[in-house]
C-alpha atoms as a PDB file:
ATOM      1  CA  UNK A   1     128.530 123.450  80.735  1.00  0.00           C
ATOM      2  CA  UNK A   2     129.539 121.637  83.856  1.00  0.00           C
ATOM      3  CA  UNK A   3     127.329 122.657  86.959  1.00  0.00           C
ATOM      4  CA  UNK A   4     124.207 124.537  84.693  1.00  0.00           C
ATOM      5  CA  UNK A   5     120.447 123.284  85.332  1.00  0.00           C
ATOM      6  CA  UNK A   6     118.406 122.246  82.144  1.00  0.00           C
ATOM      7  CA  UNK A   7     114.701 123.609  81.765  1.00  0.00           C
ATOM      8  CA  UNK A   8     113.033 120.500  80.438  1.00  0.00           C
ATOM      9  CA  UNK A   9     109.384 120.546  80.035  1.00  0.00           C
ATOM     10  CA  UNK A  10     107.338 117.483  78.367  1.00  0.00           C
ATOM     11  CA  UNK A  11     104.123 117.998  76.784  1.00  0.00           C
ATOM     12  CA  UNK A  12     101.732 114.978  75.333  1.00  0.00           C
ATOM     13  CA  UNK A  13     100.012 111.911  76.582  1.00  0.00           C
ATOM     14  CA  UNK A  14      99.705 109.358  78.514  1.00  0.00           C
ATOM     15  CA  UNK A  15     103.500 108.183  78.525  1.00  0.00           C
ATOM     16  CA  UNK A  16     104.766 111.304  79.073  1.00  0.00           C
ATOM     17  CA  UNK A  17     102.290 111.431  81.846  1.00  0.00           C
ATOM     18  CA  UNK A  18     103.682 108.484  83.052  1.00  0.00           C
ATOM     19  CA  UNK A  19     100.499 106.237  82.289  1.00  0.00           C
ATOM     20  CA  UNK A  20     101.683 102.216  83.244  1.00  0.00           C
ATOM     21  CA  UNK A  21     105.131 103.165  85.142  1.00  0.00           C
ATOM     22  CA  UNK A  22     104.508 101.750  88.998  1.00  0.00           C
ATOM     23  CA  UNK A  23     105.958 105.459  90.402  1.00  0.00           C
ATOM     24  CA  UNK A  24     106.883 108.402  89.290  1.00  0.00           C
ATOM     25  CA  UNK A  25     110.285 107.962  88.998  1.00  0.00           C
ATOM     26  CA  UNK A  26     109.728 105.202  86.336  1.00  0.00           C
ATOM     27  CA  UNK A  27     107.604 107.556  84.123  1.00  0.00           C
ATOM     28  CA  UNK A  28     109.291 108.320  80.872  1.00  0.00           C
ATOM     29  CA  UNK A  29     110.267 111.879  81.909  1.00  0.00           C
ATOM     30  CA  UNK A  30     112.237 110.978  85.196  1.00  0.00           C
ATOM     31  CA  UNK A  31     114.513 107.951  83.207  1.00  0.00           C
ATOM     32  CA  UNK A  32     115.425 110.631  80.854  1.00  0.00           C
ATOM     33  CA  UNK A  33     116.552 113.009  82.965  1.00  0.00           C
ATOM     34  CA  UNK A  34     118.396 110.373  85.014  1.00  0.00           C
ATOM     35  CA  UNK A  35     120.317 109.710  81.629  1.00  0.00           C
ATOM     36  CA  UNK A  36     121.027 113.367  81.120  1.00  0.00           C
ATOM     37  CA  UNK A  37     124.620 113.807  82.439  1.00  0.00           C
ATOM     38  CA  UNK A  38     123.786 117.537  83.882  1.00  0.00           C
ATOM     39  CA  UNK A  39     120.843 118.486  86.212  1.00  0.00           C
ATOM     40  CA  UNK A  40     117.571 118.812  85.032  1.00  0.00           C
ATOM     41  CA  UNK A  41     114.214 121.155  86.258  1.00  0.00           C
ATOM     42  CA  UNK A  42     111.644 119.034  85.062  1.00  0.00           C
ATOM     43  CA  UNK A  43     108.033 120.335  84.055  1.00  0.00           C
ATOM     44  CA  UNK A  44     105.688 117.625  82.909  1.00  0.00           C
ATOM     45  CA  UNK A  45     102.313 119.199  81.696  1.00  0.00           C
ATOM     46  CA  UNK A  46     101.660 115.727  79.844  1.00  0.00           C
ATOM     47  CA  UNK A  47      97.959 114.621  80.231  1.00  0.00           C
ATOM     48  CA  UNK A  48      96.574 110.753  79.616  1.00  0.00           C
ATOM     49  CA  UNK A  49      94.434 110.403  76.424  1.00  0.00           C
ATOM     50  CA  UNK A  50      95.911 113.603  74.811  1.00  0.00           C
ATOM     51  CA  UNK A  51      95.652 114.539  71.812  1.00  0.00           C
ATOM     52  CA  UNK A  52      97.371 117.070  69.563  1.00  0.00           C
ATOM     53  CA  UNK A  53      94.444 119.121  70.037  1.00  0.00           C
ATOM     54  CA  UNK A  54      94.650 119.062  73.512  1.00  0.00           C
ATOM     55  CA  UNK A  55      98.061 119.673  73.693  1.00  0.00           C
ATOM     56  CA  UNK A  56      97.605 122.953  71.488  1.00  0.00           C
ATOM     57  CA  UNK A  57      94.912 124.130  73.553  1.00  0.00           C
ATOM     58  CA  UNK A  58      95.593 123.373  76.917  1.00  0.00           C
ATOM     59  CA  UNK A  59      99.358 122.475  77.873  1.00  0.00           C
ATOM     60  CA  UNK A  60     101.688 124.461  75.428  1.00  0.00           C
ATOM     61  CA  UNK A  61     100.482 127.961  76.417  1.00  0.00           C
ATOM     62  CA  UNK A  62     101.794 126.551  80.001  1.00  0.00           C
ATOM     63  CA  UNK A  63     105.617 126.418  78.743  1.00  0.00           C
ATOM     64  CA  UNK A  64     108.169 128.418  80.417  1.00  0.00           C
ATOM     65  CA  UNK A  65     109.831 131.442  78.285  1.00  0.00           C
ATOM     66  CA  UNK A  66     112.683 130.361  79.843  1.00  0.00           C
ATOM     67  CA  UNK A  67     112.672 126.478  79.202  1.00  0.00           C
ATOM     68  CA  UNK A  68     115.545 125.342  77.234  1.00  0.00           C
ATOM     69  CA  UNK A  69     114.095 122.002  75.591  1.00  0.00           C
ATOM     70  CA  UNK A  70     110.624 121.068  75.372  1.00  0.00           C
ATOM     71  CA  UNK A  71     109.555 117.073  74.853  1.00  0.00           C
ATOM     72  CA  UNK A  72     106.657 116.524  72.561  1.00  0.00           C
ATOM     73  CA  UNK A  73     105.470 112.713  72.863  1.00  0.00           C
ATOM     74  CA  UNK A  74     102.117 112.704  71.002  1.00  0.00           C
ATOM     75  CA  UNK A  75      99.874 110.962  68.111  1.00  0.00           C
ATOM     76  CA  UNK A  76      98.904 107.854  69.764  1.00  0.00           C
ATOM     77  CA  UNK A  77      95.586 108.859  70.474  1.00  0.00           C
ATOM     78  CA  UNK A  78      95.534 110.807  66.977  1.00  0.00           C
ATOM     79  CA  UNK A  79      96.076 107.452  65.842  1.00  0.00           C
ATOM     80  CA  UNK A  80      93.338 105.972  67.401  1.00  0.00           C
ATOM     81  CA  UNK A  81      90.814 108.400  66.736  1.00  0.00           C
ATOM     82  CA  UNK A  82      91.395 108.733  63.325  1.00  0.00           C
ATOM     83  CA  UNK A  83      92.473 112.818  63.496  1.00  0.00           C
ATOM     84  CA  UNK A  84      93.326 112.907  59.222  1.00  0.00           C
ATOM     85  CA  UNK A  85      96.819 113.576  59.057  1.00  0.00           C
ATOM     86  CA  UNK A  86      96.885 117.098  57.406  1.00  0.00           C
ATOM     87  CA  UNK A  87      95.126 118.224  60.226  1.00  0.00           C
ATOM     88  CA  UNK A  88      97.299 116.143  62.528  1.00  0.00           C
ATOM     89  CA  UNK A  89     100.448 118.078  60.795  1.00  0.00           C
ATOM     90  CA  UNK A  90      98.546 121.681  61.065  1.00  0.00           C
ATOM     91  CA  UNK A  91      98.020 121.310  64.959  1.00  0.00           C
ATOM     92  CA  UNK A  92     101.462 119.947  65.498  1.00  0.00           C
ATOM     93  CA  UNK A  93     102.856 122.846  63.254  1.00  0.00           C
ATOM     94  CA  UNK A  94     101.088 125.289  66.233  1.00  0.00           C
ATOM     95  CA  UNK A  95     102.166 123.789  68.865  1.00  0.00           C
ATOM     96  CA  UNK A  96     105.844 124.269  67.550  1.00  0.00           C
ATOM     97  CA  UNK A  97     105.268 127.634  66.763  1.00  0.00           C
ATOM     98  CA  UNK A  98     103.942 128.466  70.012  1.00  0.00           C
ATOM     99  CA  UNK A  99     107.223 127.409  72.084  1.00  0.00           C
ATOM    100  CA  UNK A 100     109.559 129.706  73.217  1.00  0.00           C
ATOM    101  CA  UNK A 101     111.871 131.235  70.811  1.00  0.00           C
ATOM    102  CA  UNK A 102     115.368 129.317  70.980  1.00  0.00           C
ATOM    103  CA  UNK A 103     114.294 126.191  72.965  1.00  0.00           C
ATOM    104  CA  UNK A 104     115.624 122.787  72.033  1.00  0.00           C
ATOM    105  CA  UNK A 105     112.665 120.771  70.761  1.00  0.00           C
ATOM    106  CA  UNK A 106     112.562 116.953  71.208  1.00  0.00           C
ATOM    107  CA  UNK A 107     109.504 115.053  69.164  1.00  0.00           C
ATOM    108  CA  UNK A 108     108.770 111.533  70.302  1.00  0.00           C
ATOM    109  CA  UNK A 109     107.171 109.579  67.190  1.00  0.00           C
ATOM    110  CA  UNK A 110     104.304 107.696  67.473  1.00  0.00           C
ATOM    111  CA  UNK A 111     105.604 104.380  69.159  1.00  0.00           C
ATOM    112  CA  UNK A 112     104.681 101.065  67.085  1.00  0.00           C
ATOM    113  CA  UNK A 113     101.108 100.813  67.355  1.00  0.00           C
ATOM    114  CA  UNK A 114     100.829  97.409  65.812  1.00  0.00           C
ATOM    115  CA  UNK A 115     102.848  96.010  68.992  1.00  0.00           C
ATOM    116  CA  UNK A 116      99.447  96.635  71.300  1.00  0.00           C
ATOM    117  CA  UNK A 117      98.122  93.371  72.698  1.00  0.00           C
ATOM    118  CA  UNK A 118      95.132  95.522  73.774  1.00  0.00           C
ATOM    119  CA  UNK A 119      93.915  95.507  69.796  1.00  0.00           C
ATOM    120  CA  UNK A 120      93.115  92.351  68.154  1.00  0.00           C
ATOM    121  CA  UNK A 121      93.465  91.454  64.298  1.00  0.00           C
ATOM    122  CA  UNK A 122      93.091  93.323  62.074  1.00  0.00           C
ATOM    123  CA  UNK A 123      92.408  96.314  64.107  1.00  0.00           C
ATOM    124  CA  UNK A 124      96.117  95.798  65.817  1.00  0.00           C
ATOM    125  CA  UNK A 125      97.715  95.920  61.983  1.00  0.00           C
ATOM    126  CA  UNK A 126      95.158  98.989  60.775  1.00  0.00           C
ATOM    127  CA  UNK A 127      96.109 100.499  64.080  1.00  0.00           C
ATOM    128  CA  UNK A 128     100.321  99.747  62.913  1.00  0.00           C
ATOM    129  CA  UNK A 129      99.593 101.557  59.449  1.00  0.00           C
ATOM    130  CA  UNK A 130      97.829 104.523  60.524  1.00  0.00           C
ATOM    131  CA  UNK A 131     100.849 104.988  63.588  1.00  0.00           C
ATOM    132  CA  UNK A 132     103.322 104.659  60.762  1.00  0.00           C
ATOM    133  CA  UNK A 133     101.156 107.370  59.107  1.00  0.00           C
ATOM    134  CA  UNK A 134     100.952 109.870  61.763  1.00  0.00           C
ATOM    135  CA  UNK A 135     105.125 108.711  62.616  1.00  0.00           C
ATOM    136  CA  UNK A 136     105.872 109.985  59.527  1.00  0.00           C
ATOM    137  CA  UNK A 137     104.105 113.744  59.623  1.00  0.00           C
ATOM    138  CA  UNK A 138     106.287 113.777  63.117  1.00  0.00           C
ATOM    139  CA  UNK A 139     109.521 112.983  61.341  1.00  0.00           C
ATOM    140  CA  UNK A 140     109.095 115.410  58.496  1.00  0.00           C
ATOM    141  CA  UNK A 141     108.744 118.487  61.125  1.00  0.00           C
ATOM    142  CA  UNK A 142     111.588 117.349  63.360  1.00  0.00           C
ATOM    143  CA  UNK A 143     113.952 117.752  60.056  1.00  0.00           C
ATOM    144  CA  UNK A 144     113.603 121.663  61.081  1.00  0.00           C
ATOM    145  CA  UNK A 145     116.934 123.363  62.943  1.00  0.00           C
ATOM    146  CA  UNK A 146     116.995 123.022  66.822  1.00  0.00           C
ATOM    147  CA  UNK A 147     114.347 119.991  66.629  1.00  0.00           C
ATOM    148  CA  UNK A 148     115.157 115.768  67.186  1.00  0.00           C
ATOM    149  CA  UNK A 149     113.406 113.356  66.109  1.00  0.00           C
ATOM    150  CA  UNK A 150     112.896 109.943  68.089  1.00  0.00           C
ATOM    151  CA  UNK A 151     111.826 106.587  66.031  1.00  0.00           C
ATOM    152  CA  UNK A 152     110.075 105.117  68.927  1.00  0.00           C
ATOM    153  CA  UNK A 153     108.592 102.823  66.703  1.00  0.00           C
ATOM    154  CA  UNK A 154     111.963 101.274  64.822  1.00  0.00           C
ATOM    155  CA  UNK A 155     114.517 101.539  68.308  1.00  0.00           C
ATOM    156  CA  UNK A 156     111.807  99.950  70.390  1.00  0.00           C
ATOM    157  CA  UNK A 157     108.889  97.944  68.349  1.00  0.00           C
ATOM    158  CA  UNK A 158     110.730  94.682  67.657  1.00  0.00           C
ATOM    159  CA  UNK A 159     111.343  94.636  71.196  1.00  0.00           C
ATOM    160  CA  UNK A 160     107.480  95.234  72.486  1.00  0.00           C
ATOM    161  CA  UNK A 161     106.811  92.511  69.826  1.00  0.00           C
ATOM    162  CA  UNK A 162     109.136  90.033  71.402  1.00  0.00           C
ATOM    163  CA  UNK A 163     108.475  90.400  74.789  1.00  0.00           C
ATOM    164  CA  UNK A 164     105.188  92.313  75.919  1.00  0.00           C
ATOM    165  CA  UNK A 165     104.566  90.561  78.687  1.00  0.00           C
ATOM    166  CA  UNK A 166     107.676  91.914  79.733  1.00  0.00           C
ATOM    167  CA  UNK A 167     107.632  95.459  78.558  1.00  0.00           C
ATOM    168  CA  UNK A 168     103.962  96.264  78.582  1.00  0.00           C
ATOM    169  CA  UNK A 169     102.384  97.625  81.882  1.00  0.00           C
ATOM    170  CA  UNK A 170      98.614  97.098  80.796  1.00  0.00           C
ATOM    171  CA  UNK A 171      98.753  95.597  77.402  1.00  0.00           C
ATOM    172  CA  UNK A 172      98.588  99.340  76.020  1.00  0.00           C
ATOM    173  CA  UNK A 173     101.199 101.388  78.031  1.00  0.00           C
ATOM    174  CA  UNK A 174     104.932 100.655  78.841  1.00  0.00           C
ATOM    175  CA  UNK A 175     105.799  99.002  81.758  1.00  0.00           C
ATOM    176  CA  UNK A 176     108.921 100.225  83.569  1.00  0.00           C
ATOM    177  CA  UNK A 177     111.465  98.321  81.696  1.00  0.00           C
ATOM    178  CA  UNK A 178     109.328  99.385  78.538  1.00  0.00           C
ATOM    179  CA  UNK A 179     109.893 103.158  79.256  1.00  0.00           C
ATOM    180  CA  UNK A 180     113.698 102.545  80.162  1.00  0.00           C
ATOM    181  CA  UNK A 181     113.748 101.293  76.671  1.00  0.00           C
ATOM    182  CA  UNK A 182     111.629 104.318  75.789  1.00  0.00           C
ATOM    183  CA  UNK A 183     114.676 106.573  77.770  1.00  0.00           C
ATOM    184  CA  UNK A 184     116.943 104.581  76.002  1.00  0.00           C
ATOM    185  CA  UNK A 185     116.243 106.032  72.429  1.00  0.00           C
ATOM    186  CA  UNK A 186     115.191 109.372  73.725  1.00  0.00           C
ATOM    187  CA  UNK A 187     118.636 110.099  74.956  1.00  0.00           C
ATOM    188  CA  UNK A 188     120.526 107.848  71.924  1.00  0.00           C
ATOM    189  CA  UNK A 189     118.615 110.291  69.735  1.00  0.00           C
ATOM    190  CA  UNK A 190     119.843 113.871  71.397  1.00  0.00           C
ATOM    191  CA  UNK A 191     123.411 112.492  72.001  1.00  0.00           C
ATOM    192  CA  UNK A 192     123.205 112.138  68.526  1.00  0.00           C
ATOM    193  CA  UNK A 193     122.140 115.066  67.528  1.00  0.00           C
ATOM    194  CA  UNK A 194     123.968 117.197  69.979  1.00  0.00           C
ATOM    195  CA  UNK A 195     127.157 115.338  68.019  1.00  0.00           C
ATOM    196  CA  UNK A 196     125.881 116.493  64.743  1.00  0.00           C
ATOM    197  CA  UNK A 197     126.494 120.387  66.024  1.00  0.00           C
END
């Protein structure tokens, strides 16, 4: 509807935070709503070094009743941390429930771990499987009604793994042309989605 104001509200970690971006306008939550083609009333309640715990405990409670869609970008630091993935899947399946009735739900997978200069061998390929592991929990609940799902990992990885110099801010976080890439497949994914309806 031309004219109406989006509710968005993003909930997570570090990139949603906008951990590595050089201002706030570069974090991950500002490029997407620059790509949105309406307004948008951003909420970020993201907080570095989350994890699905966290989120659960301390930031979903904190979601608007009257938000309309609701970012999730977490597992990274599930990843890390070894959180087992059932238990991974349980938390996640609480924070979903906990959102507002009717809101749009957006879930970021777990970008391609195995891209992170930061880890060295084998700990950067472990780090890839276990991402892929948690990735895939993350897929499986976004195949619910009113929820999108955003392969972080296949739109951007090859791309990280070409160039990180280029798209990593600290050899762990995006940089800002990593995030735009990061916006890029965000909003690919909803348009998408949004056709499907």
């Amino acid at each position: 509807r031309p004219g109406r104001v989006e509710g968005v509200v993003w909930l997570g970690d570090s990139p949603a935070a906008g951990v590595g971006a050089s201002t706030a306008d570069e974090a991950l939550p500002r490029q997407v709503a620059r790509l949105a083609d309406h307004p948008v009333d951003l909420t970020v309640l993201a907080v570095s070094g989350a994890r699905v715990d966290d989120v659960l405990a301390d930031q979903v409670d904190d979601v608007p009743d009257d938000a309309d869609t609701v970012y999730v970008s977490v597992g990274a630091n599930d990843t890390v941390h070894l959180t087992r993935a059932g238990d991974f899947r349980d938390r996640y399946e609480q924070v979903l429930a906990a959102l507002p009735d009717g809101v749009d739900v957006v879930l970021l997978g777990v970008p391609d771990m195995g891209s992170t200069p930061r880890f060295a061998q084998p700990l950067r390929f472990v780090a890839g499987v276990r991402g892929g592991t948690i990735d895939a929990v993350i897929a499986h609940l976004a195949a619910a009604p009113g929820r999108t799902y955003v392969d972080i990992a296949g739109d951007t990885g090859p791309a990280f793994r070409r160039d990180p110099g280029e798209l990593f801010a600290d050899d762990y976080h995006p940089s800002d042309a990593g995030y735009a890439r990061w916006a890029a497949a965000v909003d690919a994914a909803r348009r998408a989605q949004e056709a499907d309806r």
